[in-house]
Protein backbone atom coordinates (compact mmCIF):
# COMPACT_ATOMS: atom_id res chain seq x y z
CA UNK A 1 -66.22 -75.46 100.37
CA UNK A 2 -68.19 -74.21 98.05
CA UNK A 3 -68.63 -75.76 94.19
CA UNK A 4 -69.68 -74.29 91.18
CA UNK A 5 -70.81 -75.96 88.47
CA UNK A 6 -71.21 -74.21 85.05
CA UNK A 7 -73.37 -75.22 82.15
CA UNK A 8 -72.90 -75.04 78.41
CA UNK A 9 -75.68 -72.00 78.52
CA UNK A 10 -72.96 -70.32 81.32
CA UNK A 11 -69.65 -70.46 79.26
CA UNK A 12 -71.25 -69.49 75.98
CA UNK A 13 -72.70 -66.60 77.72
CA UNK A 14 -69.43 -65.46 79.35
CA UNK A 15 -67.70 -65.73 76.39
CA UNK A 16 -69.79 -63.66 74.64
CA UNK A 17 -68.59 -60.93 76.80
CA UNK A 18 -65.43 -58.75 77.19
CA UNK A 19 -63.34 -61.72 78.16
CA UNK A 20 -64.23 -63.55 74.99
CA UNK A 21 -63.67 -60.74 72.71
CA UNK A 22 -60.14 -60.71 74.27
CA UNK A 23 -59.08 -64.58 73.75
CA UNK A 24 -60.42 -64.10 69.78
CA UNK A 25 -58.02 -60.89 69.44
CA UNK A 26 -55.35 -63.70 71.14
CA UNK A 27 -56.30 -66.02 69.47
CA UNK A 28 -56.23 -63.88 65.87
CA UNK A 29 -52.56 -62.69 66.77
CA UNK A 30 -51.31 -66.05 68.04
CA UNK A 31 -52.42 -67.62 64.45
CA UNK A 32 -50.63 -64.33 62.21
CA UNK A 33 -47.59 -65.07 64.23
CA UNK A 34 -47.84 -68.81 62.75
CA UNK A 35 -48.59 -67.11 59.23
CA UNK A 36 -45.73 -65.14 59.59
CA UNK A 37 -43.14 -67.61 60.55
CA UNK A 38 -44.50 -70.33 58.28
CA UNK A 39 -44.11 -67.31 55.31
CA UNK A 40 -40.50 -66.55 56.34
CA UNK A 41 -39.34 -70.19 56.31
CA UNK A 42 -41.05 -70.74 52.66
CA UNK A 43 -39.86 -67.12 51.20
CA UNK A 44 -37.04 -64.49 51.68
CA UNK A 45 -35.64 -61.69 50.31
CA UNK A 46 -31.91 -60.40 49.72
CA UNK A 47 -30.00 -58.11 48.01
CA UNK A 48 -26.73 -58.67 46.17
CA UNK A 49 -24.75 -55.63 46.39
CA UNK A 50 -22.70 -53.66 44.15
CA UNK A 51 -19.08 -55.52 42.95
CA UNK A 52 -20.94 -58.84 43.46
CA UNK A 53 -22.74 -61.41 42.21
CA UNK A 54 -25.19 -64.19 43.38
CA UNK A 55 -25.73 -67.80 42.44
CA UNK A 56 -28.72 -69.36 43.85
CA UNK A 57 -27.77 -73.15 44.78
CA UNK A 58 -30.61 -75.86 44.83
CA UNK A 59 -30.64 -77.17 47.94
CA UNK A 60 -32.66 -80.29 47.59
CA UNK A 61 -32.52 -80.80 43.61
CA UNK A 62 -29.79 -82.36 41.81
CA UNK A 63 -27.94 -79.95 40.41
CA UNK A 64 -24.95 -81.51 38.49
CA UNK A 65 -23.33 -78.75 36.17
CA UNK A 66 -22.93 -74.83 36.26
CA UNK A 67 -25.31 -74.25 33.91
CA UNK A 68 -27.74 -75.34 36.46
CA UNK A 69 -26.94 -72.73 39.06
CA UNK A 70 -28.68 -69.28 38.20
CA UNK A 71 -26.74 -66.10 38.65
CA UNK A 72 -28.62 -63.49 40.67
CA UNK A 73 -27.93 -59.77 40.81
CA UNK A 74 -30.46 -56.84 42.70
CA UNK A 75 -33.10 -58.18 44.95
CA UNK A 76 -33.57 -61.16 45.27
CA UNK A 77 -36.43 -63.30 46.25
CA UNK A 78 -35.94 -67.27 47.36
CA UNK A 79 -37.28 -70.43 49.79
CA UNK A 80 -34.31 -70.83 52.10
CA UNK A 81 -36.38 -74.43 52.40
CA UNK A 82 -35.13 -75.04 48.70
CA UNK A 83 -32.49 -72.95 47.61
CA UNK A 84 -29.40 -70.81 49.26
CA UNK A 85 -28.14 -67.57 48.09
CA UNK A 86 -24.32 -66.98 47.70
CA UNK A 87 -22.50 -63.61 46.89
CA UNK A 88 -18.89 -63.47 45.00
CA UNK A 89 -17.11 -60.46 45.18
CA UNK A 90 -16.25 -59.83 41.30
CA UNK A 91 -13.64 -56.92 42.43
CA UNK A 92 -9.80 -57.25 42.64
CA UNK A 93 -8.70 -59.20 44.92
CA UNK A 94 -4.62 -58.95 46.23
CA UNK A 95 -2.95 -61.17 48.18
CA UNK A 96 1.15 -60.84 49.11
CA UNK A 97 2.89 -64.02 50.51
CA UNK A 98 6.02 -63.03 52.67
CA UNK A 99 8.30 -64.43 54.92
CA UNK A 100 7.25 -60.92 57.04
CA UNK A 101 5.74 -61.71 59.80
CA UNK A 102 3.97 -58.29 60.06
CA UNK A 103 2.71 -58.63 56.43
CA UNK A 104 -0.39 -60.74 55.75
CA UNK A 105 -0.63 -63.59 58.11
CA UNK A 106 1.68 -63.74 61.18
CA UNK A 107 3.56 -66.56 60.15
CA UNK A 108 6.20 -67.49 57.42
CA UNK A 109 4.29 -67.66 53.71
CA UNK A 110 7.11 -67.71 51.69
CA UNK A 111 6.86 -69.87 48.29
CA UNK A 112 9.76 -72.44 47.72
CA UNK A 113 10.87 -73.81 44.99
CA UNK A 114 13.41 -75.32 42.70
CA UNK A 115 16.13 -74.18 39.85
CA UNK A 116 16.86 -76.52 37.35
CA UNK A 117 20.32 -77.41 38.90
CA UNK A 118 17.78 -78.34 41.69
CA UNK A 119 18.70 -75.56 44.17
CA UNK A 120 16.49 -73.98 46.34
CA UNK A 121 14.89 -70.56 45.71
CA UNK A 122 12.61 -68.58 48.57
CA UNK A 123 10.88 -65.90 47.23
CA UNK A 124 7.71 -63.29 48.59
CA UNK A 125 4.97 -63.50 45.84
CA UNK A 126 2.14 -60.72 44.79
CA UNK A 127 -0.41 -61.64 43.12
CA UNK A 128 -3.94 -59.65 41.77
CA UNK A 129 -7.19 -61.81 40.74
CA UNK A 130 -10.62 -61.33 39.62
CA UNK A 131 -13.60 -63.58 39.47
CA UNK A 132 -15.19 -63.44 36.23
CA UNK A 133 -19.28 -62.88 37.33
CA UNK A 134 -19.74 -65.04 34.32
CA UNK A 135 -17.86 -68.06 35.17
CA UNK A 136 -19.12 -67.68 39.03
CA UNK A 137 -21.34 -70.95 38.89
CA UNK A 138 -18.59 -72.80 37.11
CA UNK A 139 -16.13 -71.46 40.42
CA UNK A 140 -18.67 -72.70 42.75
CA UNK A 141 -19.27 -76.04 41.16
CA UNK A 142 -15.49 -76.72 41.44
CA UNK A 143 -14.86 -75.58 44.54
CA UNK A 144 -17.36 -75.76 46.32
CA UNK A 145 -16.57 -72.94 49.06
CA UNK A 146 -17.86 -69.48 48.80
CA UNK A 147 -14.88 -68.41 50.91
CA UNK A 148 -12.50 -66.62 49.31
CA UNK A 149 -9.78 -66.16 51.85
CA UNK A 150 -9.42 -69.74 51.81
CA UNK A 151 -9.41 -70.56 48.28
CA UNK A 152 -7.07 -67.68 48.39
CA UNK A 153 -4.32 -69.44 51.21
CA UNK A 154 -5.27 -72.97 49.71
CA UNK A 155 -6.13 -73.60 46.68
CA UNK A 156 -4.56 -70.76 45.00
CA UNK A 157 -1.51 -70.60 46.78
CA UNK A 158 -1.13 -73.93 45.55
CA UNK A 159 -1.46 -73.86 42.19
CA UNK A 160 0.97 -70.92 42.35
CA UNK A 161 3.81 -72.60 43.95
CA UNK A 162 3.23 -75.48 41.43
CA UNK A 163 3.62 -73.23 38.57
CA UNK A 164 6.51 -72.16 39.72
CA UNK A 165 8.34 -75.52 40.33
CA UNK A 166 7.43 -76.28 36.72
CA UNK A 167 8.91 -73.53 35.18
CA UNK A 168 11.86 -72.90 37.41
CA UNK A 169 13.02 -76.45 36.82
CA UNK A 170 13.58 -75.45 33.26
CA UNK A 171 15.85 -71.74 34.33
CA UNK A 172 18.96 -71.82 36.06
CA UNK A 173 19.70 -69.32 39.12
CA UNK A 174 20.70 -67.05 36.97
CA UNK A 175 18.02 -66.97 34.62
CA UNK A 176 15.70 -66.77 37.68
CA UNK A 177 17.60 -63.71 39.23
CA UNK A 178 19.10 -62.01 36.31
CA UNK A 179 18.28 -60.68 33.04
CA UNK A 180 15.97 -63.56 32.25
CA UNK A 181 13.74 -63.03 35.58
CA UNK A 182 10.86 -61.21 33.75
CA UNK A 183 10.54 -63.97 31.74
CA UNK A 184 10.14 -66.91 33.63
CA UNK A 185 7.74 -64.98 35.75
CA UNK A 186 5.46 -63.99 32.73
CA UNK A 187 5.60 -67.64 31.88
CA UNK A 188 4.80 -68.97 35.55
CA UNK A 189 2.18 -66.45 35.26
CA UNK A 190 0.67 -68.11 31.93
CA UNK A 191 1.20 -71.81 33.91
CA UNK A 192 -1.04 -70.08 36.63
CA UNK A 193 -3.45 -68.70 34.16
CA UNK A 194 -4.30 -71.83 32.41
CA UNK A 195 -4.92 -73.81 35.23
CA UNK A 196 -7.56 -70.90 36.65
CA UNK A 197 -9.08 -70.13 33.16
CA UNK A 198 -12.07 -72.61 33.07
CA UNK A 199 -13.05 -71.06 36.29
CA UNK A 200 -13.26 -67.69 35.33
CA UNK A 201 -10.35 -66.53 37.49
CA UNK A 202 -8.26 -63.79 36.07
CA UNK A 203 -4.67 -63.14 36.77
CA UNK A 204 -4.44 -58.91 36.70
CA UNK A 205 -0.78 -59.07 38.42
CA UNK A 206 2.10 -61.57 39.57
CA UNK A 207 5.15 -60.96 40.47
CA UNK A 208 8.14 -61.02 42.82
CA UNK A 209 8.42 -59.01 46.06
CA UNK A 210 12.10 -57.76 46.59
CA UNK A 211 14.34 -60.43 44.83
CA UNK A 212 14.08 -64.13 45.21
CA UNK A 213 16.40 -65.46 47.98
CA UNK A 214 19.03 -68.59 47.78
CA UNK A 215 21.22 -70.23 50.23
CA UNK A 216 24.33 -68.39 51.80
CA UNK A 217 27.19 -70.33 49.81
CA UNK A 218 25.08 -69.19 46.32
CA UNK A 219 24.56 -65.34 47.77
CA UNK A 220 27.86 -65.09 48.24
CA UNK A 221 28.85 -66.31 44.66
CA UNK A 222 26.07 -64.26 43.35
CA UNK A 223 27.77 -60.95 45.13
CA UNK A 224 31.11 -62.50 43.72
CA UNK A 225 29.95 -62.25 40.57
CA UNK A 226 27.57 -59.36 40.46
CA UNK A 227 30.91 -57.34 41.99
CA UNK A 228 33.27 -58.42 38.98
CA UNK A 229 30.38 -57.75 36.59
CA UNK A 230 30.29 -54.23 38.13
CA UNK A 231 34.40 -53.85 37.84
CA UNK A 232 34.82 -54.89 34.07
CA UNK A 233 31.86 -52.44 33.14
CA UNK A 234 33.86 -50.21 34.90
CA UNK A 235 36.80 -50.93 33.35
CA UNK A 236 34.81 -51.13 29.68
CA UNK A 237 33.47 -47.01 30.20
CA UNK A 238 37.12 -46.30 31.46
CA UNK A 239 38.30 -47.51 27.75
CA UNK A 240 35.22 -45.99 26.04
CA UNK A 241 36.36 -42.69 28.07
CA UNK A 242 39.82 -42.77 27.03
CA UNK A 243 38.87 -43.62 23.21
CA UNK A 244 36.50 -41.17 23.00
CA UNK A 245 39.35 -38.74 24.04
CA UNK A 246 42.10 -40.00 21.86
CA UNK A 247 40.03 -39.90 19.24
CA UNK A 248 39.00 -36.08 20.29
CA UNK A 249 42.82 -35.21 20.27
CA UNK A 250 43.17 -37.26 16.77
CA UNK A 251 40.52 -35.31 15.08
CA UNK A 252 41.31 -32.06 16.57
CA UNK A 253 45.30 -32.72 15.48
CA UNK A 254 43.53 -33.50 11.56
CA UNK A 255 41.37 -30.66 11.51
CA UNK A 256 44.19 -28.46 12.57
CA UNK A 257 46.79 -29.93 9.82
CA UNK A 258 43.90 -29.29 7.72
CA UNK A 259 43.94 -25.55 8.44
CA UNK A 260 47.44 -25.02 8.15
CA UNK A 261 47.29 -26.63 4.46
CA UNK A 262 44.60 -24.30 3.34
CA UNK A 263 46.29 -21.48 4.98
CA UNK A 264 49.58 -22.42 3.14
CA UNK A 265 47.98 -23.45 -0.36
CA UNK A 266 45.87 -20.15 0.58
CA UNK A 267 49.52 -18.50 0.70
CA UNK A 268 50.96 -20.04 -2.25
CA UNK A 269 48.24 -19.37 -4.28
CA UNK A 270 48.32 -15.65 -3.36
CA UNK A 271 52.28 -15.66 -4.17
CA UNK A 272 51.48 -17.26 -6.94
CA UNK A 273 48.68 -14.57 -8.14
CA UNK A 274 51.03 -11.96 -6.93
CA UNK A 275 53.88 -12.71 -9.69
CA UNK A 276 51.67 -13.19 -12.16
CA UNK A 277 50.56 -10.31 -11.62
CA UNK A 278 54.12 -8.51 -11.29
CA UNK A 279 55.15 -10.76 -14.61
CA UNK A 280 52.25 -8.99 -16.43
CA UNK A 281 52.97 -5.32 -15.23
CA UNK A 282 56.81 -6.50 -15.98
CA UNK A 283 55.52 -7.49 -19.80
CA UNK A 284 53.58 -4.70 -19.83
CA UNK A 285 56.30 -2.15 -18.79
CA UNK A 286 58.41 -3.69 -21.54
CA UNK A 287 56.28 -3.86 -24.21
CA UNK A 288 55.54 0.03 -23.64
CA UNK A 289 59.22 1.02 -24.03
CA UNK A 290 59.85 2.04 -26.99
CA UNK A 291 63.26 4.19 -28.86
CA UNK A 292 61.21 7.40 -29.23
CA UNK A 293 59.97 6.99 -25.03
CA UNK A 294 64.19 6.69 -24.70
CA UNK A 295 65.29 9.11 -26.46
CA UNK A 296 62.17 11.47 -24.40
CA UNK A 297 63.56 10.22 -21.39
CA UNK A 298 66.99 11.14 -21.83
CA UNK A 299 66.49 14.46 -23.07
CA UNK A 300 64.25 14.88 -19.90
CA UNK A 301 67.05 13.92 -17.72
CA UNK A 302 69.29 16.05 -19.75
CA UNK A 303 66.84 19.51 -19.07
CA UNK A 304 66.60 18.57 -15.15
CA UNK A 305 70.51 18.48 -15.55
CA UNK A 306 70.81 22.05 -16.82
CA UNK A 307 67.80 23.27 -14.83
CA UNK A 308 70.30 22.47 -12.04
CA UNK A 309 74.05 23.37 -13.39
CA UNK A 310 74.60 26.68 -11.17
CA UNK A 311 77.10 28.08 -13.92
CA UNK A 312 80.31 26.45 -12.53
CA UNK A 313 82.60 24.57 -14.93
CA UNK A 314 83.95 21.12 -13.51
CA UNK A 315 87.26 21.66 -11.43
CA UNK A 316 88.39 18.16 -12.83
CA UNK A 317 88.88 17.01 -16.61
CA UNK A 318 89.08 13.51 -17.77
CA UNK A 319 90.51 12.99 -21.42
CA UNK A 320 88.33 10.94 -23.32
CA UNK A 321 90.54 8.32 -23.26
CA UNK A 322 93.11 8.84 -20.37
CA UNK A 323 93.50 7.68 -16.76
CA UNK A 324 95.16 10.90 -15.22
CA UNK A 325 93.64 13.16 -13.89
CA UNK A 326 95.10 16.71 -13.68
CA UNK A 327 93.50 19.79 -11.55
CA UNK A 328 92.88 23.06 -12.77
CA UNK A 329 93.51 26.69 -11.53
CA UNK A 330 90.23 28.30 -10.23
CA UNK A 331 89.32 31.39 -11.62
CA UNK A 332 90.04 34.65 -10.36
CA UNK A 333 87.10 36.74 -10.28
């Protein structure tokens, strides 16, 4: 076997060839790989997108308040070594909890709580927040958990159902189902607000889902109850009906008296202006009679007599003061 040995003079030589040209390109690449990576771990860049908002968290500092915790927005530039970026969505967020299987999560979610006579109410829940991007640090500092499905399911979920046992134990049943329902939910609402104020957390809408739901023995009294409720309005617009249509028949009965006394004062009026008015003619006629308009009219009656005597003399003769009557011969002519 064959050994060579090579000098200092040898390897300085053959690197000075192709092959050492080749391991300083290797060499060159192998150290802006390190350069790269070391860059990369020391500085990064995000984006916070549209609808959200960042806050950059210190991650070896001692941050101890929100005020600490800058709010980022755009690009963003940052030493994961130091500091960690976390988006908020600042968009609406809903959330229904049902005793549906097939609505949310598949399992019973349901809120329970209790009326002031200490019975039991189940009801499904809706509720619509917000995060307000302003208050995002002070969200994060109490929280700690950029996960909003769980705040959502927890923490929130919590607070809710609390609110609800404090106002509910001051409503009975029937407050919470009848005519006083929109009121204890806008004050269960205002419970929930307050606690998530300081956080920025707004409430945009709560409410119940269908109507709240009670044990079998108080259904059935509610039904009772809702069903005679239902049967003495009935019987109240019966009553109304048959008022409004006595009093119908009552007016139309007056109004129709009333026209037959204007027709009859009408008619009495007329009577009345019609004999005055005879009367007068009657005055009138008398006052124009007069001896000479007598003696006129007698001597007219008198001429239409003669005008129609045909010559004949009466065949009877009454004395002027006798009874008897005696005939006379006709004449011969």
């Amino acid at each position: 076997m064959t050994t060579t040995i090579f000098t200092n003079r040898d390897v300085r030589e053959r690197l000075g060839g192709n092959g050492g040209h080749t391991v300083r390109l290797a060499l060159i690449a192998a150290a802006a790989v390190m350069a790269m990576v070391i860059i990369t771990s020391i500085v990064r860049v995000t984006r916070i997108g549209a609808g959200y908002v960042g806050v950059e968290v210190n991650l070896a500092g001692s941050q101890r308040g929100a005020q600490e915790i800058p709010i980022r927005t755009g690009w963003v530039f940052y030493s994961p070594l130091k500091t960690q970026i976390i988006a908020f969505p600042t968009f609406v967020q809903t959330v229904k909890w049902t005793s549906d299987v097939n609505e949310g999560h598949p399992f019973n979610e349901e809120l329970v709580f209790n009326s002031k006579e200490g019975q039991e109410v189940r009801a499904d829940v809706s509720l619509s927040y917000a995060i307000d991007a302003v208050k995002v640090p002070d969200f994060y500092v109490k929280y700690r958990t950029d996960d909003l499905e769980r705040f959502t399911h927890g923490i929130l979920k919590d607070i809710v159902r609390n609110s609800l046992n404090e106002v509910a134990s001051t409503y009975t049943l029937e407050d919470i189902y009848g005519e006083n329902k929109a009121r204890f939910l806008r004050e269960a609402r205002a419970k929930v607000q307050e606690a998530l104020s300081p956080v920025g957390v707004q409430i945009q809408q709560f409410g119940f889902i269908g109507k709240p739901r009670f044990t079998a023995a108080i259904e059935q009294a509610i039904t009772q109850k809702t069903q005679a409720i239902t049967e003495a309005e009935r019987a109240r617009n019966q009553l109304a009906v048959t008022q409004a249509e006595m009093a119908k028949t009552v007016a139309e009965a007056e109004g129709e008296a009333r026209s037959q006394v204007e027709r009859a004062r009408g008619e009495a009026t007329s009577m009345i202006e019609r004999a005055h008015g005879e009367a007068e003619a009657n005055r009138l006629r008398q006052a124009s009679i007069t001896p000479q308009l007598l003696e006129w009219k007698r001597l007219e009656n008198q001429r239409a007599l003669v005008d129609k005597w045909n010559g004949d003399l009466p065949k009877t003769v009454l004395g002027g003061k006798e009874n008897l009557l005696m005939p006379l011969p006709t004449e011969q002519r």
